[in-house]
PDB file of N, CA and C in Angstrom:
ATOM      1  N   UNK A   1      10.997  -0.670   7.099  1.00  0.00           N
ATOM      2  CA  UNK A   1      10.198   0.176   6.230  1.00  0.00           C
ATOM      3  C   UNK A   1      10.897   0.307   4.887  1.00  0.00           C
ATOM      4  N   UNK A   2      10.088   0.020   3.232  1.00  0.00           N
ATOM      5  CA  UNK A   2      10.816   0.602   2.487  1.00  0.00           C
ATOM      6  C   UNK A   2      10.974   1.943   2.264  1.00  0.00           C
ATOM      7  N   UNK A   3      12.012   1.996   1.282  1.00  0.00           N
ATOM      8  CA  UNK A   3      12.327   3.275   0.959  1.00  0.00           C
ATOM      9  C   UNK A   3      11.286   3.864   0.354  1.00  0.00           C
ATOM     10  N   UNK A   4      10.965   5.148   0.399  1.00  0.00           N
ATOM     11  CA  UNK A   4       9.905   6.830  -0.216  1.00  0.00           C
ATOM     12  C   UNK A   4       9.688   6.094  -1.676  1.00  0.00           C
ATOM     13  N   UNK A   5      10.877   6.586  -1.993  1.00  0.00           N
ATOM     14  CA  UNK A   5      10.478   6.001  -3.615  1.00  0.00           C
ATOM     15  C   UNK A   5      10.067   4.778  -4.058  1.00  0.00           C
ATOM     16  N   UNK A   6      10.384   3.467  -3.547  1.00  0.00           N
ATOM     17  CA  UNK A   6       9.984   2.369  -3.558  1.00  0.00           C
ATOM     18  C   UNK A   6       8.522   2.285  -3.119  1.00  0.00           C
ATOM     19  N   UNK A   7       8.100   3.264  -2.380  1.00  0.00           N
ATOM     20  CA  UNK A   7       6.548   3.510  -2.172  1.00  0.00           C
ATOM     21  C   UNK A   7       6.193   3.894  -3.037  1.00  0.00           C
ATOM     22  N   UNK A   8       6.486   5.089  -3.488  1.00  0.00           N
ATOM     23  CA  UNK A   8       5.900   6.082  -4.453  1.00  0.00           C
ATOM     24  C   UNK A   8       5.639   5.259  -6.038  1.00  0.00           C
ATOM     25  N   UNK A   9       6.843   4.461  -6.141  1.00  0.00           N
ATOM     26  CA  UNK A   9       6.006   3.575  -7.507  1.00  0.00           C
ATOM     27  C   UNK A   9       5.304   2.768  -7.703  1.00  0.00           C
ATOM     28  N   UNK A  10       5.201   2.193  -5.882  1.00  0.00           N
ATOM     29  CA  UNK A  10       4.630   1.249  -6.007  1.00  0.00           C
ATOM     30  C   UNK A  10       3.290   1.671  -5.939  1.00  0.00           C
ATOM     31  N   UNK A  11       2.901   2.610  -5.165  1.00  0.00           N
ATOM     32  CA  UNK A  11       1.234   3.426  -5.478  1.00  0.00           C
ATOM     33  C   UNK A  11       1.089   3.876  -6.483  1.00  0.00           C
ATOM     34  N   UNK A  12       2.152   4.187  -7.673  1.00  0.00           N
ATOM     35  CA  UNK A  12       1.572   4.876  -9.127  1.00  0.00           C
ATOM     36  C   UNK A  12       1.193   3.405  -9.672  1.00  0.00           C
ATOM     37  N   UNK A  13       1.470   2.417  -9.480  1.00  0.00           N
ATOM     38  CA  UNK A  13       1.384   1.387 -10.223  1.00  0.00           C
ATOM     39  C   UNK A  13       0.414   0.695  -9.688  1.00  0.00           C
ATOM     40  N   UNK A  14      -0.032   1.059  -8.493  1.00  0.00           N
ATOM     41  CA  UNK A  14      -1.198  -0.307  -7.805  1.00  0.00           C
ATOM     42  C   UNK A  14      -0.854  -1.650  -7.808  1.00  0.00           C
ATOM     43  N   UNK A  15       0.486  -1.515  -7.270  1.00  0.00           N
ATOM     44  CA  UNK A  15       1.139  -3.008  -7.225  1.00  0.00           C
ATOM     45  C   UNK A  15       0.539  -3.415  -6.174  1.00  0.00           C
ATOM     46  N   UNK A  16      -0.324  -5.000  -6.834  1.00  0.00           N
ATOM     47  CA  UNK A  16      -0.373  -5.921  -5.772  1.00  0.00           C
ATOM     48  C   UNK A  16       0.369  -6.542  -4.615  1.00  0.00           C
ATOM     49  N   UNK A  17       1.917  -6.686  -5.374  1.00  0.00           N
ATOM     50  CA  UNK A  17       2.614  -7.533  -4.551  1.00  0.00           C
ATOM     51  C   UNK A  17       2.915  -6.262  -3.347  1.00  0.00           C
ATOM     52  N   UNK A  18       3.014  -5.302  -3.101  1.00  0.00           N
ATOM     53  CA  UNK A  18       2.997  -4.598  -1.740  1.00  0.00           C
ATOM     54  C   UNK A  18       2.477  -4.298  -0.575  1.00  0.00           C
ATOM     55  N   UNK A  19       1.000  -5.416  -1.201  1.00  0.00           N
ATOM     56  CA  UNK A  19      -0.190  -4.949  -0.404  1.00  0.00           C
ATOM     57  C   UNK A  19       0.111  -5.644   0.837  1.00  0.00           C
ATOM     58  N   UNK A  20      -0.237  -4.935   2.368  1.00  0.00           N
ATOM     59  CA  UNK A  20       0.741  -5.423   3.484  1.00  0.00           C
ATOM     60  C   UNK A  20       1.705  -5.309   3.668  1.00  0.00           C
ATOM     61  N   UNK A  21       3.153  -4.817   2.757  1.00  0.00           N
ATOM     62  CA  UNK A  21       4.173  -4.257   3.057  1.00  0.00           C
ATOM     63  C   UNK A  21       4.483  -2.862   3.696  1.00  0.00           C
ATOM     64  N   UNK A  22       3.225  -1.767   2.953  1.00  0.00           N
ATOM     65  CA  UNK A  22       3.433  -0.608   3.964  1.00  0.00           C
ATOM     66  C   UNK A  22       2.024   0.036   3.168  1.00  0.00           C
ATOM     67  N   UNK A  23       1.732   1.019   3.965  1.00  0.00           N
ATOM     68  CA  UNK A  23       0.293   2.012   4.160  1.00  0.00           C
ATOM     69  C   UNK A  23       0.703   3.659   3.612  1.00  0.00           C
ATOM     70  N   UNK A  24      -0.069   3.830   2.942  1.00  0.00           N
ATOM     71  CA  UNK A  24       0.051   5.195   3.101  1.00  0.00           C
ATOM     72  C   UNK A  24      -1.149   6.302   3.495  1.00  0.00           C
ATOM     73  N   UNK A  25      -0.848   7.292   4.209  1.00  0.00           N
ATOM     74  CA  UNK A  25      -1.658   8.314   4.648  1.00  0.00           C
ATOM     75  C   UNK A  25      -1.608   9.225   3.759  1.00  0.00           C
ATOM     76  N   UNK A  26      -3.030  10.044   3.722  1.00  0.00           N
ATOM     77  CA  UNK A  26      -3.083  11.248   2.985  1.00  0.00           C
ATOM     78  C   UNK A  26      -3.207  12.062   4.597  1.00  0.00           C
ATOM     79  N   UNK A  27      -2.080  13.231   4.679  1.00  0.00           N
ATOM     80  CA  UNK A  27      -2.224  14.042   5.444  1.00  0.00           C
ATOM     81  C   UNK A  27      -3.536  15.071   4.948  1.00  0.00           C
ATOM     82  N   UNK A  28      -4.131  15.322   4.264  1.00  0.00           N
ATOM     83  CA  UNK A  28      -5.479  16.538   3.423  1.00  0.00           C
ATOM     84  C   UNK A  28      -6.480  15.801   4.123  1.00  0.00           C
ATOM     85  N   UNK A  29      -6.697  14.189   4.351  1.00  0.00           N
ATOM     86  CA  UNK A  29      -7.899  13.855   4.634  1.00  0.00           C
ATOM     87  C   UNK A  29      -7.490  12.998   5.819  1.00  0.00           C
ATOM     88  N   UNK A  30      -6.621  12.596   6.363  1.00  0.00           N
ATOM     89  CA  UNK A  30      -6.360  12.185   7.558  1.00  0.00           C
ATOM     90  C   UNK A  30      -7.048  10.580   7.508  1.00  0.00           C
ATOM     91  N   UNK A  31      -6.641   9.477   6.262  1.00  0.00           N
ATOM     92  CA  UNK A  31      -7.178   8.872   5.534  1.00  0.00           C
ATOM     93  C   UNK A  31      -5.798   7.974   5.201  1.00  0.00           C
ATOM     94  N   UNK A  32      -6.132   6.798   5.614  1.00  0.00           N
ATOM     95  CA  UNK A  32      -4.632   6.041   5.260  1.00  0.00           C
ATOM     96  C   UNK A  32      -5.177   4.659   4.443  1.00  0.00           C
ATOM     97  N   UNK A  33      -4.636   4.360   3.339  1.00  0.00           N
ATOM     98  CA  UNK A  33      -5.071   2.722   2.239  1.00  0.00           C
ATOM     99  C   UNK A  33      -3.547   2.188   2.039  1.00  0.00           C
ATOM    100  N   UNK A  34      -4.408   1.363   1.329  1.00  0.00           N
ATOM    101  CA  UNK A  34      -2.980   0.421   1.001  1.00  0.00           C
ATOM    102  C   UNK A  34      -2.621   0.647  -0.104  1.00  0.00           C
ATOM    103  N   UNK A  35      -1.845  -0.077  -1.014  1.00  0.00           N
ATOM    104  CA  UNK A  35      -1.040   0.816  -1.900  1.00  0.00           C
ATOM    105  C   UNK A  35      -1.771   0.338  -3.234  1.00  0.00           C
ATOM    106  N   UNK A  36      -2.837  -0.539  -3.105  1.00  0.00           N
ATOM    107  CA  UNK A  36      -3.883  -0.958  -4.559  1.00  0.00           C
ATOM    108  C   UNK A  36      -4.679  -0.637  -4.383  1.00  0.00           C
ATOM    109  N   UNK A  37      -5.237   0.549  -3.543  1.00  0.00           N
ATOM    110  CA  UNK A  37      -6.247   1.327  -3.476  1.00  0.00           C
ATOM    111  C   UNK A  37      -6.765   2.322  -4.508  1.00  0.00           C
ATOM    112  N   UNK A  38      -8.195   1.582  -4.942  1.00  0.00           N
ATOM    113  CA  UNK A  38      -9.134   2.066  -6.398  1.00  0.00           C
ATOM    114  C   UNK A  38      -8.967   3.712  -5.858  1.00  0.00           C
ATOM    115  N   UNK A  39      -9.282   4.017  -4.931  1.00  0.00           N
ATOM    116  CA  UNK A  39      -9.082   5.765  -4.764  1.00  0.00           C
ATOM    117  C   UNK A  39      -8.143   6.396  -5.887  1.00  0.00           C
ATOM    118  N   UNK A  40      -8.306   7.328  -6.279  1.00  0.00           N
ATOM    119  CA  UNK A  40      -7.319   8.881  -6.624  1.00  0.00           C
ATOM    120  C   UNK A  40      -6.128   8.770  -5.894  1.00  0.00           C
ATOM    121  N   UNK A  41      -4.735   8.871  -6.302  1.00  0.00           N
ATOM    122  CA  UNK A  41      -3.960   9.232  -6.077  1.00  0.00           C
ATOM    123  C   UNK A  41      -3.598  10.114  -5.840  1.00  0.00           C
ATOM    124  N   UNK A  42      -3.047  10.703  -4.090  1.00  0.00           N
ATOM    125  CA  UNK A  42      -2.657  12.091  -3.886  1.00  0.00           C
ATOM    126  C   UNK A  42      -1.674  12.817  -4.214  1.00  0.00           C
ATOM    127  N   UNK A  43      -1.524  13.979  -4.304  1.00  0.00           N
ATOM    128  CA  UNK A  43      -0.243  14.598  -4.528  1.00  0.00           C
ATOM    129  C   UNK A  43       0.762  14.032  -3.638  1.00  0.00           C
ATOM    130  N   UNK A  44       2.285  14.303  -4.000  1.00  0.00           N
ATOM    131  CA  UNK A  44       3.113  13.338  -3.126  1.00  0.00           C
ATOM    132  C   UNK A  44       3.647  14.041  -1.665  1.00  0.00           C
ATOM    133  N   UNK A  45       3.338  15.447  -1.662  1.00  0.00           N
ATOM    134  CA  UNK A  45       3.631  16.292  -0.495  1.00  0.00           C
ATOM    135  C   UNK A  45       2.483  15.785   0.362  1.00  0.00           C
ATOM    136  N   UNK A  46       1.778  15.739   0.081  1.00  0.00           N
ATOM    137  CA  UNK A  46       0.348  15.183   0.972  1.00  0.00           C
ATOM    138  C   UNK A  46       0.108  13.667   1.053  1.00  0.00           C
ATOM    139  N   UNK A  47       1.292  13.267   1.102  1.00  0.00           N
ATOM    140  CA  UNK A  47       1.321  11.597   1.550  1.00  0.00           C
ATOM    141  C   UNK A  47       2.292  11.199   2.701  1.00  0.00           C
ATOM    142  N   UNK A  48       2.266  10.067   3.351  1.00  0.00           N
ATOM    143  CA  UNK A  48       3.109   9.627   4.543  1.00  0.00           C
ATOM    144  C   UNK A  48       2.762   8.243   4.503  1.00  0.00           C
ATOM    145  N   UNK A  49       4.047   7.522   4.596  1.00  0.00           N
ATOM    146  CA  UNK A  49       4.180   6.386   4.434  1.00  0.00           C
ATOM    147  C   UNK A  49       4.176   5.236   6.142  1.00  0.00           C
ATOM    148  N   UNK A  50       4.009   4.319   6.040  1.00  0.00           N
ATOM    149  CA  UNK A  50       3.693   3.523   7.695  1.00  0.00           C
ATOM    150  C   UNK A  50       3.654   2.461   7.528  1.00  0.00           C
ATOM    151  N   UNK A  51       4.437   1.715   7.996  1.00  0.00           N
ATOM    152  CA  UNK A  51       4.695   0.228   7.926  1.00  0.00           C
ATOM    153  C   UNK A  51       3.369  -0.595   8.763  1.00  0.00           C
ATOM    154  N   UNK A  52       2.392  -0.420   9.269  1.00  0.00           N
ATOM    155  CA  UNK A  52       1.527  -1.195   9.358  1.00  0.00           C
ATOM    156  C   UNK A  52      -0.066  -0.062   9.699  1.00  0.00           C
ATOM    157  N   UNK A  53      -1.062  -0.623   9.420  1.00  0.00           N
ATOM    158  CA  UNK A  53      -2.271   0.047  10.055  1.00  0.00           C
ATOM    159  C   UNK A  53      -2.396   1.102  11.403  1.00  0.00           C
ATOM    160  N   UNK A  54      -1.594  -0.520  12.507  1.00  0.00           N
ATOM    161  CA  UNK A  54      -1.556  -0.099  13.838  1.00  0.00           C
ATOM    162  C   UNK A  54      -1.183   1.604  13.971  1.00  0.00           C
ATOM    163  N   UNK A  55       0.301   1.963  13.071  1.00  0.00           N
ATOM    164  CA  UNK A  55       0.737   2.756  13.556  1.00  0.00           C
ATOM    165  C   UNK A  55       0.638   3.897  12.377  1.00  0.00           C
ATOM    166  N   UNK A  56      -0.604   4.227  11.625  1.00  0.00           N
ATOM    167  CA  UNK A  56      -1.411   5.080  10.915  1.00  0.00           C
ATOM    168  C   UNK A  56      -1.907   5.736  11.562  1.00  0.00           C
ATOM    169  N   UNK A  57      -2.641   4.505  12.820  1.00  0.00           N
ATOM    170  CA  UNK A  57      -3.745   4.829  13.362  1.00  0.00           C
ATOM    171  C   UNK A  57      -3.266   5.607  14.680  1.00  0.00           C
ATOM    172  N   UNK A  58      -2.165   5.061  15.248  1.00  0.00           N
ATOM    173  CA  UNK A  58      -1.416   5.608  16.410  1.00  0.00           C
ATOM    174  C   UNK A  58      -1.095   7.419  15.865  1.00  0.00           C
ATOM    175  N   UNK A  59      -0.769   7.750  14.958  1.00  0.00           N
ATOM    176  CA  UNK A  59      -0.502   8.748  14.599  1.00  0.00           C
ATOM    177  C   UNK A  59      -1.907   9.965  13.928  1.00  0.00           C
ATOM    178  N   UNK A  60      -3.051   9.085  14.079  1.00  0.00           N
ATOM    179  CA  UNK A  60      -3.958  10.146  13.890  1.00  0.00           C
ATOM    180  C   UNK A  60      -4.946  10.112  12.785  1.00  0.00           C
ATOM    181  N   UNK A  61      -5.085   8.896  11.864  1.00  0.00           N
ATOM    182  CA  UNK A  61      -5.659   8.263  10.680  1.00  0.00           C
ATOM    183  C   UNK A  61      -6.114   7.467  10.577  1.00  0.00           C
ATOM    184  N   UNK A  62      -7.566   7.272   9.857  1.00  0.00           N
ATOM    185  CA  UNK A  62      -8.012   6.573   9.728  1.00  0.00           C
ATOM    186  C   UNK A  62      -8.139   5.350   8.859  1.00  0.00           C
ATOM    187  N   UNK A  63      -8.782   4.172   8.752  1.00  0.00           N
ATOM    188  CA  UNK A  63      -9.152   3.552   7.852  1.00  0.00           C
ATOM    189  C   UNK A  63     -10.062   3.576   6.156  1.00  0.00           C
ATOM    190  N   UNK A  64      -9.209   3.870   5.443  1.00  0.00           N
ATOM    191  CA  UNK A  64     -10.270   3.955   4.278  1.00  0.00           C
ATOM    192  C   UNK A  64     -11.381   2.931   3.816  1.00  0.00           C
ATOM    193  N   UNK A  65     -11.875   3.415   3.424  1.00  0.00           N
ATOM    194  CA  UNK A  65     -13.780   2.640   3.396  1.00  0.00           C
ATOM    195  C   UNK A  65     -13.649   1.976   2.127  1.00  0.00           C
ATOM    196  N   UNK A  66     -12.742   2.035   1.126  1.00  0.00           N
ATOM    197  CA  UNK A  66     -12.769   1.388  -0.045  1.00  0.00           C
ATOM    198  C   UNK A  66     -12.224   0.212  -0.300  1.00  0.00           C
ATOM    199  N   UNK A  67     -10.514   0.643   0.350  1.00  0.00           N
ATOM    200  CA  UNK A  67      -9.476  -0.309   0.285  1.00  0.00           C
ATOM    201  C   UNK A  67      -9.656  -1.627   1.979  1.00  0.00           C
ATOM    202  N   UNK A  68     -10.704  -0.682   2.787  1.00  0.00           N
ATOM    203  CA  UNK A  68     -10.051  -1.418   4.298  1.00  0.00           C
ATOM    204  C   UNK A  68      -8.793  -2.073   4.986  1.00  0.00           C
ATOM    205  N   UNK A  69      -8.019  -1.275   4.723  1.00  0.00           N
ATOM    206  CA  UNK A  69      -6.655  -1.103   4.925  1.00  0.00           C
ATOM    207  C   UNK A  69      -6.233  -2.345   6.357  1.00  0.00           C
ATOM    208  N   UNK A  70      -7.035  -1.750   7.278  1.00  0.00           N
ATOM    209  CA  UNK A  70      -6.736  -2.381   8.690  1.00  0.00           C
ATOM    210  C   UNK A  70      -7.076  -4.536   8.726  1.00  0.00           C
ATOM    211  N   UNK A  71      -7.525  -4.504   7.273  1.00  0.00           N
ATOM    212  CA  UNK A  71      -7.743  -5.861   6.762  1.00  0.00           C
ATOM    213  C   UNK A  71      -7.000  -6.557   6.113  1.00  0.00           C
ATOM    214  N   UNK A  72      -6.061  -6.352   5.608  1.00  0.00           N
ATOM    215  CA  UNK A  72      -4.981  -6.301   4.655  1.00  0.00           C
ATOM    216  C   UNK A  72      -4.316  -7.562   5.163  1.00  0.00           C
ATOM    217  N   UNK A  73      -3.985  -8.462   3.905  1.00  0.00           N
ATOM    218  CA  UNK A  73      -3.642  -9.619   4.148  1.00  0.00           C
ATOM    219  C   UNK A  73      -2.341  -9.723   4.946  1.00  0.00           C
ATOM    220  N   UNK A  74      -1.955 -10.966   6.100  1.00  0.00           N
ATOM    221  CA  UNK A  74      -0.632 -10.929   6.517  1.00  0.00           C
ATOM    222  C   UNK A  74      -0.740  -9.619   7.724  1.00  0.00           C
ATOM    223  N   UNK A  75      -1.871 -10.079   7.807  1.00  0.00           N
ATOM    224  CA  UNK A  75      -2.524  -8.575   9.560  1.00  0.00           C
ATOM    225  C   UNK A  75      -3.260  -8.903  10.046  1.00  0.00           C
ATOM    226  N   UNK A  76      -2.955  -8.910  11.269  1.00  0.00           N
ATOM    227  CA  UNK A  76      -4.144  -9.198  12.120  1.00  0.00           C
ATOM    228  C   UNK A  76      -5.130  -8.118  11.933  1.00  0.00           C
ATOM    229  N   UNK A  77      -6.316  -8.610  12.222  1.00  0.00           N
ATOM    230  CA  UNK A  77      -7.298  -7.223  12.373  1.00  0.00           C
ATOM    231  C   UNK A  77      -7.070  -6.295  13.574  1.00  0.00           C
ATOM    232  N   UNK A  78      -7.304  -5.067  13.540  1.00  0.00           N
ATOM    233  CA  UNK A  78      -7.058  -4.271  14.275  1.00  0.00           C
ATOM    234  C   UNK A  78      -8.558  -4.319  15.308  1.00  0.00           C
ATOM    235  N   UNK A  79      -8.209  -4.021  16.821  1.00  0.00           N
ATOM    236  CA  UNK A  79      -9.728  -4.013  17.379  1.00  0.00           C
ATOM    237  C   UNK A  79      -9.674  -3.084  18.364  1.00  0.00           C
ATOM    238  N   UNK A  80      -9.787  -1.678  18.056  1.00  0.00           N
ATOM    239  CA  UNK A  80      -9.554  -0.596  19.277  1.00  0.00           C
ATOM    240  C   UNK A  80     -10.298  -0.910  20.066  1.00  0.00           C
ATOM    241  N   UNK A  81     -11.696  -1.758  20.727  1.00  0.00           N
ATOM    242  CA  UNK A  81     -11.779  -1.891  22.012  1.00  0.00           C
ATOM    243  C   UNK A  81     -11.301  -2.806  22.479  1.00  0.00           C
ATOM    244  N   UNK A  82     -11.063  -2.566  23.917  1.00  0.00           N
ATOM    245  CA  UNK A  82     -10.278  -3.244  24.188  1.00  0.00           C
ATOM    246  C   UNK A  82     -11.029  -4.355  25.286  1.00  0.00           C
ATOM    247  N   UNK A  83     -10.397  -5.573  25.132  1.00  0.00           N
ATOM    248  CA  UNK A  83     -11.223  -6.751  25.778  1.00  0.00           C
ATOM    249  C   UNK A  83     -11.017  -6.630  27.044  1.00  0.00           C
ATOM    250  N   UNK A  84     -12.344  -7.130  28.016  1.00  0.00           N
ATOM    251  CA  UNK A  84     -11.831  -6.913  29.229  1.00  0.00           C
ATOM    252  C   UNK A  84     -11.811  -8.727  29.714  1.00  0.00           C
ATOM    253  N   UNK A  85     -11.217  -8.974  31.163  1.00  0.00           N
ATOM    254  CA  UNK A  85     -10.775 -10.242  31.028  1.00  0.00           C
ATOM    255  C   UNK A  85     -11.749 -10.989  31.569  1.00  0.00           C
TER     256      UNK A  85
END
């Protein structure tokens, strides 16, 4: 995982090159994008950082509808049902 701050500029900046390196959650909306996500930027107390979709989602968050996070290049797609054999 990178470091807080190495997140934090990299979402003020909408750096491309991070996209797939790590996720962030808005704890206010229970709402997790990637870090070039056209959305509003949250305050930084109301953010949480997560090295992949999977484990956004393990913790209680969803996929944002703008960015589609769980799509994100260098990821498999995520498929909560689960296949039967």
């Amino acid at each position: 995982m990178l470091r807080a701050d190495v997140c934090t500029r990299a979402l003020g900046a909408r750096d491309a090159r991070f996209d797939g390196l790590f996720y962030v959650g808005i704890i206010t909306t229970r709402v997790y994008c990637r870090p070039m996500c056209p959305a509003r930027v949250s305050y930084p107390d109301h953010r949480r950082f997560f090295d992949s979709p999977a484990a956004a989602e393990c913790a209680g968050f969803r996929p944002c509808l703008r960015c589609r996070p769980e799509l994100a290049p260098g990821r498999a797609p995520l498929n909560a049902v689960p296949r039967l054999a």
